[in-house]
N, C-alpha and C. Protein backbone atom coordinates (compact mmCIF):
# COMPACT_ATOMS: atom_id res chain seq x y z
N UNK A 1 31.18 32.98 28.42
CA UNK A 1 30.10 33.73 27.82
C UNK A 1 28.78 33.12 28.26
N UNK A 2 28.39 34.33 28.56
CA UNK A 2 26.85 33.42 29.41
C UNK A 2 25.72 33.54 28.33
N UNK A 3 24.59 32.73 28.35
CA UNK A 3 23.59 32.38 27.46
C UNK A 3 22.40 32.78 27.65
N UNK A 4 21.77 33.44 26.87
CA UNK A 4 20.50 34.25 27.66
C UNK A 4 19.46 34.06 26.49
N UNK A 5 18.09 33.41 26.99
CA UNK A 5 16.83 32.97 25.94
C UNK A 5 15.68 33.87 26.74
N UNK A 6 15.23 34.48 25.66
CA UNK A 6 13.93 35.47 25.67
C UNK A 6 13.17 34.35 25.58
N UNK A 7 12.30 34.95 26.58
CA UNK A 7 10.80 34.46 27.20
C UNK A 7 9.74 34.61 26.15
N UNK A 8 8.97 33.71 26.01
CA UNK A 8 8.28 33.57 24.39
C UNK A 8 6.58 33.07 25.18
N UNK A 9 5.38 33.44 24.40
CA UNK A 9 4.84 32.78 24.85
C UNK A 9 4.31 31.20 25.12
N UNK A 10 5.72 30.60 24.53
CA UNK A 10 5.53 28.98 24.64
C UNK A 10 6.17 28.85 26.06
N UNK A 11 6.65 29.64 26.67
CA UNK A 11 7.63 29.66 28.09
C UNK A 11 6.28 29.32 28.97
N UNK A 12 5.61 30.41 28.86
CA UNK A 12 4.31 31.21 29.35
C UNK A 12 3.15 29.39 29.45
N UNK A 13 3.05 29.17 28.25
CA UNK A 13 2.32 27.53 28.08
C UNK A 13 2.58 26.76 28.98
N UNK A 14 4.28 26.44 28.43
CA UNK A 14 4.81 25.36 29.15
C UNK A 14 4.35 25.54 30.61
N UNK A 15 4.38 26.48 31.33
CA UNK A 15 4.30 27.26 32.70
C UNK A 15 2.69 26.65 33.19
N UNK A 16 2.28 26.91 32.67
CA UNK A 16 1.09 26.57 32.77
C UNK A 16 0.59 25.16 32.45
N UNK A 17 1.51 24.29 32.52
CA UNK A 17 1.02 23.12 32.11
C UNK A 17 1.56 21.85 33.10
N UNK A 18 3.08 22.68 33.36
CA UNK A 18 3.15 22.68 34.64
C UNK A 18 2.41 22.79 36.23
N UNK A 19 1.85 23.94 35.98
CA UNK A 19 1.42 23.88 37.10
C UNK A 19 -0.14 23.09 37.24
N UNK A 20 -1.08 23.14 36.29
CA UNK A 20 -2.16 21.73 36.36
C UNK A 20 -1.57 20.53 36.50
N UNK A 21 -0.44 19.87 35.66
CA UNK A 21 -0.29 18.90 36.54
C UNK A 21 0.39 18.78 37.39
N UNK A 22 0.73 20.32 38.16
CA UNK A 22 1.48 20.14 39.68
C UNK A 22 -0.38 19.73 40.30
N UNK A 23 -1.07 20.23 40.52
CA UNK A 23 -2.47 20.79 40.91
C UNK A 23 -3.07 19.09 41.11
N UNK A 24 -2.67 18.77 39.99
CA UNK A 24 -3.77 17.48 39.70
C UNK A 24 -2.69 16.15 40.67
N UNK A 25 -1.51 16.35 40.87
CA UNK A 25 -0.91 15.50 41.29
C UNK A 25 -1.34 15.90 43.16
N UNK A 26 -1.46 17.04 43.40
CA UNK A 26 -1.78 17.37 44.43
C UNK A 26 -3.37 17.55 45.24
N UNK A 27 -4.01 17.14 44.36
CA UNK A 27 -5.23 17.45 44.89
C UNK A 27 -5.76 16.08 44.82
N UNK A 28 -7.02 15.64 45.95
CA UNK A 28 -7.26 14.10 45.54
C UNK A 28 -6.60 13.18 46.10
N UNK A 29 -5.47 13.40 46.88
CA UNK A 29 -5.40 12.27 47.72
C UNK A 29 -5.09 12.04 49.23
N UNK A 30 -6.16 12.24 49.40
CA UNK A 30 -6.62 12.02 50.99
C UNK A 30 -7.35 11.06 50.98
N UNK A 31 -7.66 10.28 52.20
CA UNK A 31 -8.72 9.43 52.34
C UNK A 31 -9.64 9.06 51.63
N UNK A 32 -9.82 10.11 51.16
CA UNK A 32 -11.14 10.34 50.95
C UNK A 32 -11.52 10.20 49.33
N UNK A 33 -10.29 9.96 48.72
CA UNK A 33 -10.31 9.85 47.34
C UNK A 33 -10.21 8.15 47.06
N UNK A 34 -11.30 7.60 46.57
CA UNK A 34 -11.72 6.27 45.46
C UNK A 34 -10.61 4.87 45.78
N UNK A 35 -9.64 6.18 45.11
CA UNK A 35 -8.40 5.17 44.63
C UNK A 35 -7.41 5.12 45.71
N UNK A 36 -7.40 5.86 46.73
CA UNK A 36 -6.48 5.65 47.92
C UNK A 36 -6.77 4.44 48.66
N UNK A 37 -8.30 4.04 48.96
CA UNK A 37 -8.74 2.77 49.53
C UNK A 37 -8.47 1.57 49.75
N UNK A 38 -7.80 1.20 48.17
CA UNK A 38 -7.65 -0.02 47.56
C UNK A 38 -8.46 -0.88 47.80
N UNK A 39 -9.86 -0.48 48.12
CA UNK A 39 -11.00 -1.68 47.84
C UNK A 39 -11.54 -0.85 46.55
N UNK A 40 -10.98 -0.61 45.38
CA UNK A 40 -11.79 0.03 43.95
C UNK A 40 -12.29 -0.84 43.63
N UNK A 41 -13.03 -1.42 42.76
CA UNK A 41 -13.57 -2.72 41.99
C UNK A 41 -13.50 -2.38 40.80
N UNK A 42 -12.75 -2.34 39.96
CA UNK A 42 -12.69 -1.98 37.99
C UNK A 42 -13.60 -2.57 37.65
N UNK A 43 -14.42 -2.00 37.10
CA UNK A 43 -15.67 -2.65 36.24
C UNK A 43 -15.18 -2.37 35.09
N UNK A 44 -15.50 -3.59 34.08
CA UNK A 44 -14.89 -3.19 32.02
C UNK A 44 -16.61 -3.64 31.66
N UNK A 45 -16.26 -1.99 30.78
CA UNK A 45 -17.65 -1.78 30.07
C UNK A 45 -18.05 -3.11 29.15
N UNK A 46 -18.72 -3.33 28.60
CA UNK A 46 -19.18 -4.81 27.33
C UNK A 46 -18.55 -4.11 26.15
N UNK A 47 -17.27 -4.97 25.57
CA UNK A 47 -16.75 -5.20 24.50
C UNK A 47 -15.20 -4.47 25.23
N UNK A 48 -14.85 -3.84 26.39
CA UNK A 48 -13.43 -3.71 26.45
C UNK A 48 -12.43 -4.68 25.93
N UNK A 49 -12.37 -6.06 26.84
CA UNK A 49 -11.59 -7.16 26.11
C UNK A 49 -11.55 -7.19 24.86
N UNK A 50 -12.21 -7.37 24.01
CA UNK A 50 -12.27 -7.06 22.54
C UNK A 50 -11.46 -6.11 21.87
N UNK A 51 -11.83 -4.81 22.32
CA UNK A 51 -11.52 -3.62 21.77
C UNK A 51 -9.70 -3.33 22.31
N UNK A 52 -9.51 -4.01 23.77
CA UNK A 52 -8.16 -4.33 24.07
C UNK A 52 -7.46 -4.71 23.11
N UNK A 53 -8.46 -6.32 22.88
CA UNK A 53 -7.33 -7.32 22.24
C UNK A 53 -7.53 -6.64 20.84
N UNK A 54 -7.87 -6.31 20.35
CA UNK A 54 -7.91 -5.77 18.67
C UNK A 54 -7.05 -4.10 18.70
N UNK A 55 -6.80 -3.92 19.57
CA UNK A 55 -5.80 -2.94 19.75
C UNK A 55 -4.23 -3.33 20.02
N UNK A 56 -4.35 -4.44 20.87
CA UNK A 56 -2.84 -5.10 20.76
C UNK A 56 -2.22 -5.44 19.40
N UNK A 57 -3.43 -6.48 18.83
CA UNK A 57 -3.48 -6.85 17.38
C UNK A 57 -2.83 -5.89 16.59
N UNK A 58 -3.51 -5.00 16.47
CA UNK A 58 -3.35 -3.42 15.88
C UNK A 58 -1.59 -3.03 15.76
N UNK A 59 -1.47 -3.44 17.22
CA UNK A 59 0.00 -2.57 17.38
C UNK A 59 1.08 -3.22 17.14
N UNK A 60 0.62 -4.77 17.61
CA UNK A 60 1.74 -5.90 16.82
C UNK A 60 2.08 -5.77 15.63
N UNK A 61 1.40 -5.69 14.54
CA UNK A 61 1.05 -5.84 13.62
C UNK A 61 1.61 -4.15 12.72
N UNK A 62 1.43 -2.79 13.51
CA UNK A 62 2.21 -1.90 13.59
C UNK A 62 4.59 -1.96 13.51
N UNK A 63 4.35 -2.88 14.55
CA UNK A 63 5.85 -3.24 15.41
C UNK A 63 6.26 -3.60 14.27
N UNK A 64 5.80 -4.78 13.68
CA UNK A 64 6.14 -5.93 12.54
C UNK A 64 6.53 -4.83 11.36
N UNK A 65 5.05 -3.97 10.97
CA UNK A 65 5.77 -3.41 9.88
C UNK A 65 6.71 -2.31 10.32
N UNK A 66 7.56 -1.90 11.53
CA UNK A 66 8.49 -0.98 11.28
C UNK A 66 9.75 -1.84 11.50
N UNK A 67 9.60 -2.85 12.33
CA UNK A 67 11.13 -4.07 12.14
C UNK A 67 11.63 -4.25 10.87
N UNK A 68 10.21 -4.35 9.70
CA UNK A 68 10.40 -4.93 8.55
C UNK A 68 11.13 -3.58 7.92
N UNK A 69 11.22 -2.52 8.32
CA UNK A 69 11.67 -1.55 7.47
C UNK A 69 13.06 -0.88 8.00
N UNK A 70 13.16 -0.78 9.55
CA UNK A 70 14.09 -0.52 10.31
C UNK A 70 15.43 -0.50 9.71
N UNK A 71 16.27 0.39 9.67
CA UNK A 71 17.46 0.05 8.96
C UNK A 71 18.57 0.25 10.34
N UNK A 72 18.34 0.79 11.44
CA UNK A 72 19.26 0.31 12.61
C UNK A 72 18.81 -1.07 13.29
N UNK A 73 20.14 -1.71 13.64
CA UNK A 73 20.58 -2.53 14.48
C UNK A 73 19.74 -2.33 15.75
N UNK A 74 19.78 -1.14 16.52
CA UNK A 74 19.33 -0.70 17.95
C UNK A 74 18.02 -0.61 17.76
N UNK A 75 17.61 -0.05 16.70
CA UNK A 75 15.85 0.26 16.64
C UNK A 75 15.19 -1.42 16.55
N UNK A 76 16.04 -2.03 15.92
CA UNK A 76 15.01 -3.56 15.77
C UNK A 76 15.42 -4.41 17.47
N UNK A 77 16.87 -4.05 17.49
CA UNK A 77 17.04 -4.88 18.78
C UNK A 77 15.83 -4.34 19.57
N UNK A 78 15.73 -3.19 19.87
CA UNK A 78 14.93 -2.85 20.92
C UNK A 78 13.41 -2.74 20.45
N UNK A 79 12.97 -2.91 19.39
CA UNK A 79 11.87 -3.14 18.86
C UNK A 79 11.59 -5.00 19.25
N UNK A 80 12.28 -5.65 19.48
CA UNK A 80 12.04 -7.03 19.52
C UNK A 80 12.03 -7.25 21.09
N UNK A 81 12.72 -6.39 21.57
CA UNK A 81 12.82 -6.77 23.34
C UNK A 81 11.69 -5.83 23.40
N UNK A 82 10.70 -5.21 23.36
CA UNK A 82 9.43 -4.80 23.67
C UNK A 82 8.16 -5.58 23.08
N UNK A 83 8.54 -6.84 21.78
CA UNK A 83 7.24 -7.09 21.70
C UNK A 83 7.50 -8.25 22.29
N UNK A 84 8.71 -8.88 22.65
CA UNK A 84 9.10 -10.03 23.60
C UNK A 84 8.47 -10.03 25.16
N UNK A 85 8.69 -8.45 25.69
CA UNK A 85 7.72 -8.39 26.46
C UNK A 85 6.19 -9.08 27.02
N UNK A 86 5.89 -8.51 26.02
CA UNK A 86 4.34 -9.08 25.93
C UNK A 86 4.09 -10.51 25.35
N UNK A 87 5.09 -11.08 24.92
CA UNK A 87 4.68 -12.81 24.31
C UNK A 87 5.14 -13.01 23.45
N UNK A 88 5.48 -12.18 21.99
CA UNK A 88 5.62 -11.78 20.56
C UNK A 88 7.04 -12.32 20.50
N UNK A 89 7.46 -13.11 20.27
CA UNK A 89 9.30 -13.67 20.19
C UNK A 89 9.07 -13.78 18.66
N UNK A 90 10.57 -13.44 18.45
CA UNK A 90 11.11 -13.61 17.12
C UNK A 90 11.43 -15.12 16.77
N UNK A 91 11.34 -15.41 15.73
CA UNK A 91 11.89 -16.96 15.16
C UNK A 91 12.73 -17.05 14.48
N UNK A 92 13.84 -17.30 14.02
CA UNK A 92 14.91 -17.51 13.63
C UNK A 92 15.64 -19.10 13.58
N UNK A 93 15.25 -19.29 13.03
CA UNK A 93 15.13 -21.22 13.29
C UNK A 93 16.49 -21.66 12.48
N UNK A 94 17.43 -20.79 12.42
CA UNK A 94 18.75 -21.40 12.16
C UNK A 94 19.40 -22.73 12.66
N UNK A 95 19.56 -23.58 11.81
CA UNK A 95 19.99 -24.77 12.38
C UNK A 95 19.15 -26.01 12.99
N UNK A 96 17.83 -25.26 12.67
CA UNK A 96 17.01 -26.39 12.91
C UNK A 96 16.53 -27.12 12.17
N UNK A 97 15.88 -28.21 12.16
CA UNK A 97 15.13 -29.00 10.83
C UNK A 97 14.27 -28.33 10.05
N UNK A 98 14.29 -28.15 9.21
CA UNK A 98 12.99 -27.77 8.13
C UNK A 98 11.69 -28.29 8.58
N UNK A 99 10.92 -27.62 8.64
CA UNK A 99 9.35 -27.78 8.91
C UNK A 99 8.50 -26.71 8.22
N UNK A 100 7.93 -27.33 6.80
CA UNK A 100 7.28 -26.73 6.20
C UNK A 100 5.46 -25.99 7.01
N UNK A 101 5.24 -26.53 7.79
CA UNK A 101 3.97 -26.14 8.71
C UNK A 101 4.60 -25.17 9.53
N UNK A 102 5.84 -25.03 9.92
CA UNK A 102 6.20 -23.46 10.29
C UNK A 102 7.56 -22.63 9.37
N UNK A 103 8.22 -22.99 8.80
CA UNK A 103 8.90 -22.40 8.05
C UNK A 103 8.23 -22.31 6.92
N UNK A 104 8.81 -21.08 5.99
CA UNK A 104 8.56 -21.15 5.00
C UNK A 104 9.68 -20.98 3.55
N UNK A 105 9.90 -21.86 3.07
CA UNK A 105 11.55 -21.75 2.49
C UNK A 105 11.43 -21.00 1.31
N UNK A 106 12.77 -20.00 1.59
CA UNK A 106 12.97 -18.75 0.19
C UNK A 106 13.91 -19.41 -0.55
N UNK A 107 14.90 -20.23 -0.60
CA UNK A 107 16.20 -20.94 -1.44
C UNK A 107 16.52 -21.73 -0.37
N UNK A 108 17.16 -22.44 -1.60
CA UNK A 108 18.14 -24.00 -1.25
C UNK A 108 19.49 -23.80 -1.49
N UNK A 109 20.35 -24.21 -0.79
CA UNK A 109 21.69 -23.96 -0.80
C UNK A 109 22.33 -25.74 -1.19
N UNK A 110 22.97 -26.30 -1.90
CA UNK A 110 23.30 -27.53 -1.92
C UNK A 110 24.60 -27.71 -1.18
N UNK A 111 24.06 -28.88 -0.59
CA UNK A 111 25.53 -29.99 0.56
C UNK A 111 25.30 -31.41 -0.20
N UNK A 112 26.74 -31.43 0.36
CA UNK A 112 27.23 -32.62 -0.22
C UNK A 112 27.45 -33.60 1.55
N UNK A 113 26.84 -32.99 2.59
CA UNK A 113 26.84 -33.45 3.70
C UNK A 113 25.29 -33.80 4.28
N UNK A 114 25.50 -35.20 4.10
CA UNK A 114 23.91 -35.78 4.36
C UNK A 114 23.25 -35.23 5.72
N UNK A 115 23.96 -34.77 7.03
CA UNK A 115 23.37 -34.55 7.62
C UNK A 115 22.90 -33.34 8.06
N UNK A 116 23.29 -32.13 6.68
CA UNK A 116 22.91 -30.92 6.59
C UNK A 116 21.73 -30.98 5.70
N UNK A 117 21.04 -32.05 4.71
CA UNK A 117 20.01 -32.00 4.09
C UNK A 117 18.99 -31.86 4.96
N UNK A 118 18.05 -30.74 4.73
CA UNK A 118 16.72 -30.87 5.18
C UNK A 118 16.85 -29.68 6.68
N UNK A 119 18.60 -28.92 6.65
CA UNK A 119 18.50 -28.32 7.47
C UNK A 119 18.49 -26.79 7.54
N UNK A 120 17.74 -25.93 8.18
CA UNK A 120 17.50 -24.48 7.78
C UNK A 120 19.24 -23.70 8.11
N UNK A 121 19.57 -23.24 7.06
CA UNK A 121 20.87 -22.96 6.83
C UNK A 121 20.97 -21.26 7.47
N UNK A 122 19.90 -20.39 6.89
CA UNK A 122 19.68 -19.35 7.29
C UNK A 122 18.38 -18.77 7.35
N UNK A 123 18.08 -17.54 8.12
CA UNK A 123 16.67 -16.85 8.09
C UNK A 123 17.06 -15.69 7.51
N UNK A 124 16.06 -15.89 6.40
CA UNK A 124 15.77 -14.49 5.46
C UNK A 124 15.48 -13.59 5.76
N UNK A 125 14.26 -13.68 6.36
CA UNK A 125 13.15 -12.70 6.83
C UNK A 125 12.71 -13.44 8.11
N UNK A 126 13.13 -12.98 9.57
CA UNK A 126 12.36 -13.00 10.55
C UNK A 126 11.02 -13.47 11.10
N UNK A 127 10.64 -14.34 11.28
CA UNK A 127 9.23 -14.74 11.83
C UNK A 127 8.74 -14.32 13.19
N UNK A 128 7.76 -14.43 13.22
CA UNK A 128 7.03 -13.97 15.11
C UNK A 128 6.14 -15.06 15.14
N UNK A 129 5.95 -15.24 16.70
CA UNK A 129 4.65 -15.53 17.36
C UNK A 129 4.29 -15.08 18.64
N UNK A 130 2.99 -14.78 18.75
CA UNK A 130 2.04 -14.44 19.45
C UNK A 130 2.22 -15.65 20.62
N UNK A 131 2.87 -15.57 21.84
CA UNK A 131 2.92 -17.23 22.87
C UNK A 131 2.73 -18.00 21.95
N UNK A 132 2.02 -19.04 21.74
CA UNK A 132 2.09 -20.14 20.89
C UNK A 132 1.11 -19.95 19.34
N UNK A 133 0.81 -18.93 19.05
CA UNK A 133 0.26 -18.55 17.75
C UNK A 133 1.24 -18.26 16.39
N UNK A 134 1.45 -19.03 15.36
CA UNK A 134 1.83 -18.03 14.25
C UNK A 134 1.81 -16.72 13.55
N UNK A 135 2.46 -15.77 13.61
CA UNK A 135 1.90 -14.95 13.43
C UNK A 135 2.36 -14.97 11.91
N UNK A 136 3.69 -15.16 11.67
CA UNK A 136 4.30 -14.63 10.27
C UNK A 136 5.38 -15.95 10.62
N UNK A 137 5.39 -16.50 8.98
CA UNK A 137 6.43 -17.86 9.49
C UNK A 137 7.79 -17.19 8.58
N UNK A 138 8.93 -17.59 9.24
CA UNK A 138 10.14 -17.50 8.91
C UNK A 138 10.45 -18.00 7.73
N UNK A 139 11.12 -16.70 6.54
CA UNK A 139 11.84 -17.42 5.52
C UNK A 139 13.18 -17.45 5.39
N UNK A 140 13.33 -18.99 4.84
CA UNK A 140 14.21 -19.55 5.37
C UNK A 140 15.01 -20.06 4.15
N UNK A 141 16.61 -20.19 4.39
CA UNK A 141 17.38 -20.90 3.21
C UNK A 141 18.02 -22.09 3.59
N UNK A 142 17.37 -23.30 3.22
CA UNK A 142 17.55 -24.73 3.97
C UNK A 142 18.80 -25.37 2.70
N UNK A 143 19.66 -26.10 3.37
CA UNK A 143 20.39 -27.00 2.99
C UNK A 143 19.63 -27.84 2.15
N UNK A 144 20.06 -28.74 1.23
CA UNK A 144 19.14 -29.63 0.18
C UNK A 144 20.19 -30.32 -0.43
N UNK A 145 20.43 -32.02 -0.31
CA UNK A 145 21.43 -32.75 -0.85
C UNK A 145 21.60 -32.80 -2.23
N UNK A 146 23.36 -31.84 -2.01
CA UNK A 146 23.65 -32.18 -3.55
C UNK A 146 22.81 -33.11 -4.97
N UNK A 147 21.95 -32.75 -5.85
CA UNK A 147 22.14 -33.57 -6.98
C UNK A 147 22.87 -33.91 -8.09
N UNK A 148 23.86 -34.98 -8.59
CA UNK A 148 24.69 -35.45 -9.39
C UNK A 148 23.96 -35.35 -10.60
């Protein structure tokens, strides 16, 4: 059984939107166009850098709050390998020493094994940084020697 869709005027749009950017991909590059040269010189207006970096800011800071809400596996995996991209690594400091200047501890779990005191047992909540910036410190559930 064959399948047959009436022509609508969104057909008609699409058609046309098509063909400008057939037009625009086609027109403009000859010689003679700027950017074929490769001697361009980018000039950035006064305050781009700024308005860049407070837009990255912006979007990090975007990322963070949809990880924090994300209820798939795939959406955060791949939400973390895109802000990893750019510098933004996750922290997860399982198994490492407690360090109150970057962790931040949610519960204590008690050992009766001295050389698990003082050690981050699990991550609660996810931390980031910016290359070497804090952004959000990891909470964490550290080991803490049994008290009798």
């Amino acid at each position: 059984m064959a399948w047959f869709r009436h022509r609508t005027a969104d057909d008609d749009a699409t058609g046309q939107i098509a063909r400008v950017i057939d037009e625009a991909d086609n027109s403009g590059t000859g010689d003679d166009h700027p950017a074929s040269n490769g001697g361009v010189d980018v000039v950035a207006a006064p305050g781009d850098l700024e308005r860049a970096l407070a837009d990255r800011e912006a979007l990090i800071q975007l990322c963070l709050y949809a990880l924090d809400r994300a209820r798939s596996g795939g959406v955060v995996q791949r939400l973390e390998h895109g802000l990893a991209g750019i510098g933004v690594t996750a922290l997860r400091p399982d198994g490492q020493r407690f360090d109150p200047a970057l962790h931040e501890a949610g519960a204590a779990v008690a050992t009766d094994d001295p050389a698990l005191d003082g050690v981050v047992c699990e991550t609660e909540v996810t931390g980031f940084a910016d290359h070497d910036r804090l952004l959000r410190a990891p909470v964490v559930t550290v080991y803490a020697k049994r008290v009798l």
